[in-house]
Protein backbone atom coordinates (compact mmCIF):
# COMPACT_ATOMS: atom_id res chain seq x y z
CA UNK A 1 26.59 35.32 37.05
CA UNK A 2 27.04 32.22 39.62
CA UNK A 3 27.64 28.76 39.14
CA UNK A 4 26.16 25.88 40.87
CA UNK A 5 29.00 25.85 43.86
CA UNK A 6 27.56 29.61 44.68
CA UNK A 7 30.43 31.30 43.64
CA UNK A 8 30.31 34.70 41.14
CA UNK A 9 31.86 33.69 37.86
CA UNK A 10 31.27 37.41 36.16
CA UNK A 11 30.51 40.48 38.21
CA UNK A 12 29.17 43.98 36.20
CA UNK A 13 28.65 46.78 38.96
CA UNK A 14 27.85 50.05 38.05
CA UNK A 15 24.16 50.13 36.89
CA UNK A 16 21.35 51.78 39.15
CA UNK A 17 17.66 50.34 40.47
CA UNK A 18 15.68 52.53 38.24
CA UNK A 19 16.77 50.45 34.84
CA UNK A 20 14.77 47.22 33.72
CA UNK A 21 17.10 44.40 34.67
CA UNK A 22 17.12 43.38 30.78
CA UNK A 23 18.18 46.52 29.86
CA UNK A 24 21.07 47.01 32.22
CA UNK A 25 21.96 43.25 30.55
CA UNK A 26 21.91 44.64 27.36
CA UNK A 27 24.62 47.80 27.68
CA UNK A 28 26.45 46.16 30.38
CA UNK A 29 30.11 44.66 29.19
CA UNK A 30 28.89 41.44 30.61
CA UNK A 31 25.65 41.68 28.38
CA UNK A 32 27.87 42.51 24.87
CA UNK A 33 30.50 40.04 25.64
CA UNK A 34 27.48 36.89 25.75
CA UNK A 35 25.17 38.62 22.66
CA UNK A 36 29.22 38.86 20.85
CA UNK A 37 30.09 35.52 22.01
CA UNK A 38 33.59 36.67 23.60
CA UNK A 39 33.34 34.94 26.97
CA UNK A 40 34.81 31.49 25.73
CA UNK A 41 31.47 29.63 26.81
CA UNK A 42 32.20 26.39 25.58
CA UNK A 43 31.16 24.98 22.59
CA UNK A 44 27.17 22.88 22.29
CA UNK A 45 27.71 19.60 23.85
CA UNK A 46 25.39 17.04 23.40
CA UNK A 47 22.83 16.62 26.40
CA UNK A 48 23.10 13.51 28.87
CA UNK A 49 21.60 10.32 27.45
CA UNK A 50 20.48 11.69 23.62
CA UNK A 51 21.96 12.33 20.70
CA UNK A 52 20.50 15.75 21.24
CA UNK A 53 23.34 18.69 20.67
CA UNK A 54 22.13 21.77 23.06
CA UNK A 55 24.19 24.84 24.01
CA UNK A 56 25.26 25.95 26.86
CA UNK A 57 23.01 28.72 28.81
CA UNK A 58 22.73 31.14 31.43
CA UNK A 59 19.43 31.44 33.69
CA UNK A 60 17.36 34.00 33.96
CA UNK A 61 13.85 35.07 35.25
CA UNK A 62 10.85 36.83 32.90
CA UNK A 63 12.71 40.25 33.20
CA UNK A 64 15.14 39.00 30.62
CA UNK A 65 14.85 38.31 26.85
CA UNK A 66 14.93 35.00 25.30
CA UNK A 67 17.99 34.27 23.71
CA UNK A 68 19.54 31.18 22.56
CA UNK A 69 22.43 31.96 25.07
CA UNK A 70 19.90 32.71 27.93
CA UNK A 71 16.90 30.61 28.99
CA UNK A 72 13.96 32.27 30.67
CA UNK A 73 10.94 30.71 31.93
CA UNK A 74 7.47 30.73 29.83
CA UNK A 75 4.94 33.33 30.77
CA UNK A 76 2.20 32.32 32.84
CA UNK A 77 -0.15 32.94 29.86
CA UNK A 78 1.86 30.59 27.36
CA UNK A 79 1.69 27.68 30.14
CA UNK A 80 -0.67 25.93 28.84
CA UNK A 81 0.97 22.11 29.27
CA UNK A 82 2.39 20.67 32.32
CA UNK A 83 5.90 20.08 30.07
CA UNK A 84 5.99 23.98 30.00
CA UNK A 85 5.58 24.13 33.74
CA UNK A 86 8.53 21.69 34.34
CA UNK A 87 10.44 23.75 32.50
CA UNK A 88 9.57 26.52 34.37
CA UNK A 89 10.19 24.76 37.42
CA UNK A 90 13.93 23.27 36.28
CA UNK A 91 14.79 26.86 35.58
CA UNK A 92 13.33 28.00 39.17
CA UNK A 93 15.92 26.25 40.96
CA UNK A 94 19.12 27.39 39.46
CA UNK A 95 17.64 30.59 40.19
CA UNK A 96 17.49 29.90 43.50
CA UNK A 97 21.11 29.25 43.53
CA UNK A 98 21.40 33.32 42.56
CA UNK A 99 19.49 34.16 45.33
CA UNK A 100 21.23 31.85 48.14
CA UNK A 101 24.54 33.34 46.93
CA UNK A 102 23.41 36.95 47.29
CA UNK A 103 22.02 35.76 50.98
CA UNK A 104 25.74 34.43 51.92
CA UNK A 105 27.14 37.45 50.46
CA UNK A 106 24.99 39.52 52.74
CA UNK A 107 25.42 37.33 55.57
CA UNK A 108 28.89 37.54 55.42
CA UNK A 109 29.07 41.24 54.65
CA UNK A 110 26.66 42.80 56.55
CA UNK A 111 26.85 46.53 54.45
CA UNK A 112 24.74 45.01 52.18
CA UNK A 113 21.68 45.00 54.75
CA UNK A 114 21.95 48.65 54.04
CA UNK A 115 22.40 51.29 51.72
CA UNK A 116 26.41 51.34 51.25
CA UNK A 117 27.52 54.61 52.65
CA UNK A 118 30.30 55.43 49.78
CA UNK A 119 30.32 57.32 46.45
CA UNK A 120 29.13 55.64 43.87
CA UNK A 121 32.71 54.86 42.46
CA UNK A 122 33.56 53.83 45.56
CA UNK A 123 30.55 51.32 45.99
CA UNK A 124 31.83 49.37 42.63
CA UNK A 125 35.30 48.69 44.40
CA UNK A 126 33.40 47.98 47.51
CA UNK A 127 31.15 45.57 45.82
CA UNK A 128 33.92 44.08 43.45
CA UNK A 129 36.29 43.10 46.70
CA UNK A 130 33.13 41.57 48.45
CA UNK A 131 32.59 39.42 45.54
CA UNK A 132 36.17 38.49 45.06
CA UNK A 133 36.40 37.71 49.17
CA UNK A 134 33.53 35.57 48.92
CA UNK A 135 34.72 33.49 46.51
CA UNK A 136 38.36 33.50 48.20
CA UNK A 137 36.57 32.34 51.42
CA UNK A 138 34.36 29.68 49.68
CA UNK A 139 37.51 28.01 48.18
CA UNK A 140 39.62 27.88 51.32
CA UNK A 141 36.32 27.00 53.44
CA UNK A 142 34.62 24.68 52.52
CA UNK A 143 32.33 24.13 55.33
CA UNK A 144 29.13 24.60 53.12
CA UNK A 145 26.61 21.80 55.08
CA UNK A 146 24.18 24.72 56.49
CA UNK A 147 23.73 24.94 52.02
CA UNK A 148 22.22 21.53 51.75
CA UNK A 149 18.48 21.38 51.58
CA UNK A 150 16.66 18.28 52.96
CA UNK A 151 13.04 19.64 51.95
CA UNK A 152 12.10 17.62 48.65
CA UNK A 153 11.37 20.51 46.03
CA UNK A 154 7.72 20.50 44.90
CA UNK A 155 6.50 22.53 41.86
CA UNK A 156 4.11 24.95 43.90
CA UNK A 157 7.37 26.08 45.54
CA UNK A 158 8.39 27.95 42.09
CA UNK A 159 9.51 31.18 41.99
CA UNK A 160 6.69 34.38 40.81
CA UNK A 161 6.97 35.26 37.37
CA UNK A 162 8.04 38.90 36.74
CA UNK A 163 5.73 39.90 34.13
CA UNK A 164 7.47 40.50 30.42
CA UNK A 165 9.37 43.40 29.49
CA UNK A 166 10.32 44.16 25.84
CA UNK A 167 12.74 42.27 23.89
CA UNK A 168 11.38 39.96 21.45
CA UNK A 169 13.08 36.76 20.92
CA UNK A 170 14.19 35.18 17.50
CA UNK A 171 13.23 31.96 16.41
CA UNK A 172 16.62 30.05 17.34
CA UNK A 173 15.96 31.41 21.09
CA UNK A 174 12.83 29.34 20.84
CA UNK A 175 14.27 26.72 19.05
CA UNK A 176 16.69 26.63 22.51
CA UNK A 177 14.09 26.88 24.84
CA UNK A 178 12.01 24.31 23.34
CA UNK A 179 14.93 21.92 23.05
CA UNK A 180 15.24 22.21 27.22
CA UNK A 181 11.31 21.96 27.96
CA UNK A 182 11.69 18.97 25.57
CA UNK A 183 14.87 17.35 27.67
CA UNK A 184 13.71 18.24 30.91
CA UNK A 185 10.43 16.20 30.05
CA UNK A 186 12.21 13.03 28.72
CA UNK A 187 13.09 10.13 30.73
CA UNK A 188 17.01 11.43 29.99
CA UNK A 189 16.85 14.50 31.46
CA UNK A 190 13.81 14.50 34.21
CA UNK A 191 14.42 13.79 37.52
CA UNK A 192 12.34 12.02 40.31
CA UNK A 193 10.96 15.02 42.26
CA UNK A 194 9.96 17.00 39.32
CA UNK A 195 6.25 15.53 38.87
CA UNK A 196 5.21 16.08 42.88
């Protein structure tokens, strides 16, 4: 997991390519702690501008089950209202926060522009301590400008939608997602580039 500022939060290591990134969720310690609620996310708070009590939520792409913990973007064959595809589009660009982070991490440690050279054991420590340095060196530098994007964010420049694998969703998930599609398209929690 990564926050807004690009910096890891939770690391899991361990888990190989050939496993559906949902599943490797699922059994991973990181996975049980959020579907146990052990990770001290703080409580619902209620959502700028409404009375409107939401909880808080990780990000994640099609490849992940709905859960009311984790918000995941409608399939392309549910988006059948342009609220649905602003809420697809408000999801697309904290992921794009995952994937700048893992581009600084590999631009600052270049092993990971190839396959690490280590046993497997190894490559957890390995990958651990990069993580760890990264955020060390974000906190004492904080010379982040080459981060800030100028381009104004237009809803064509979404991210592709993995298809669906497995996992069906309970109602409260829905309830969740719904409740964000819903905020996202209110004059509270829209914001000016999200219609172009």
């Amino acid at each position: 997991l990564v926050d807004a500022h690009n910096n890891f939060i939770a690391v899991d290591v361990g888990s190989y390519g050939k496993n559906s990134d949902g599943g490797i969720l699922a059994h991973s310690n990181l996975g049980k702690a959020l579907k146990n609620n052990s990770l001290k996310i703080p409580k619902s708070k209620t959502l700028p501008g409404t009375n409107t009590i939401a909880p808080f939520v990780i990000v994640g792409d099609e490849a992940f089950p709905l859960k009311t913990y984790l918000l995941r973007p409608y399939p392309g064959k549910q988006l059948d209202c342009f609220d649905k595809k602003i809420y697809n589009y408000r999801l697309c660009r904290p992921r794009r926060v995952v994937k700048n982070t893992f581009g600084i991490l590999s631009q600052k440690f270049r092993l990971y522009n190839r396959r690490i050279q280590s046993k497997p054991e190894n490559a957890d420590f390995i990958i651990l301590a990069t993580c760890v340095l990264h955020n060390f060196i974000r906190r004492d530098c904080r010379a982040t400008s080459f981060l800030q994007h100028n381009d104004p964010p237009t809803i064509s420049s979404e991210l592709q939608n993995i298809p669906m694998q497995g996992g069906s969703a309970r109602q409260a998930a829905f309830e969740v997602r719904e409740l964000y599609k819903d905020f996202f398209n209110s004059p509270a929690g829209s914001v000016p580039w999200q219609d172009d």
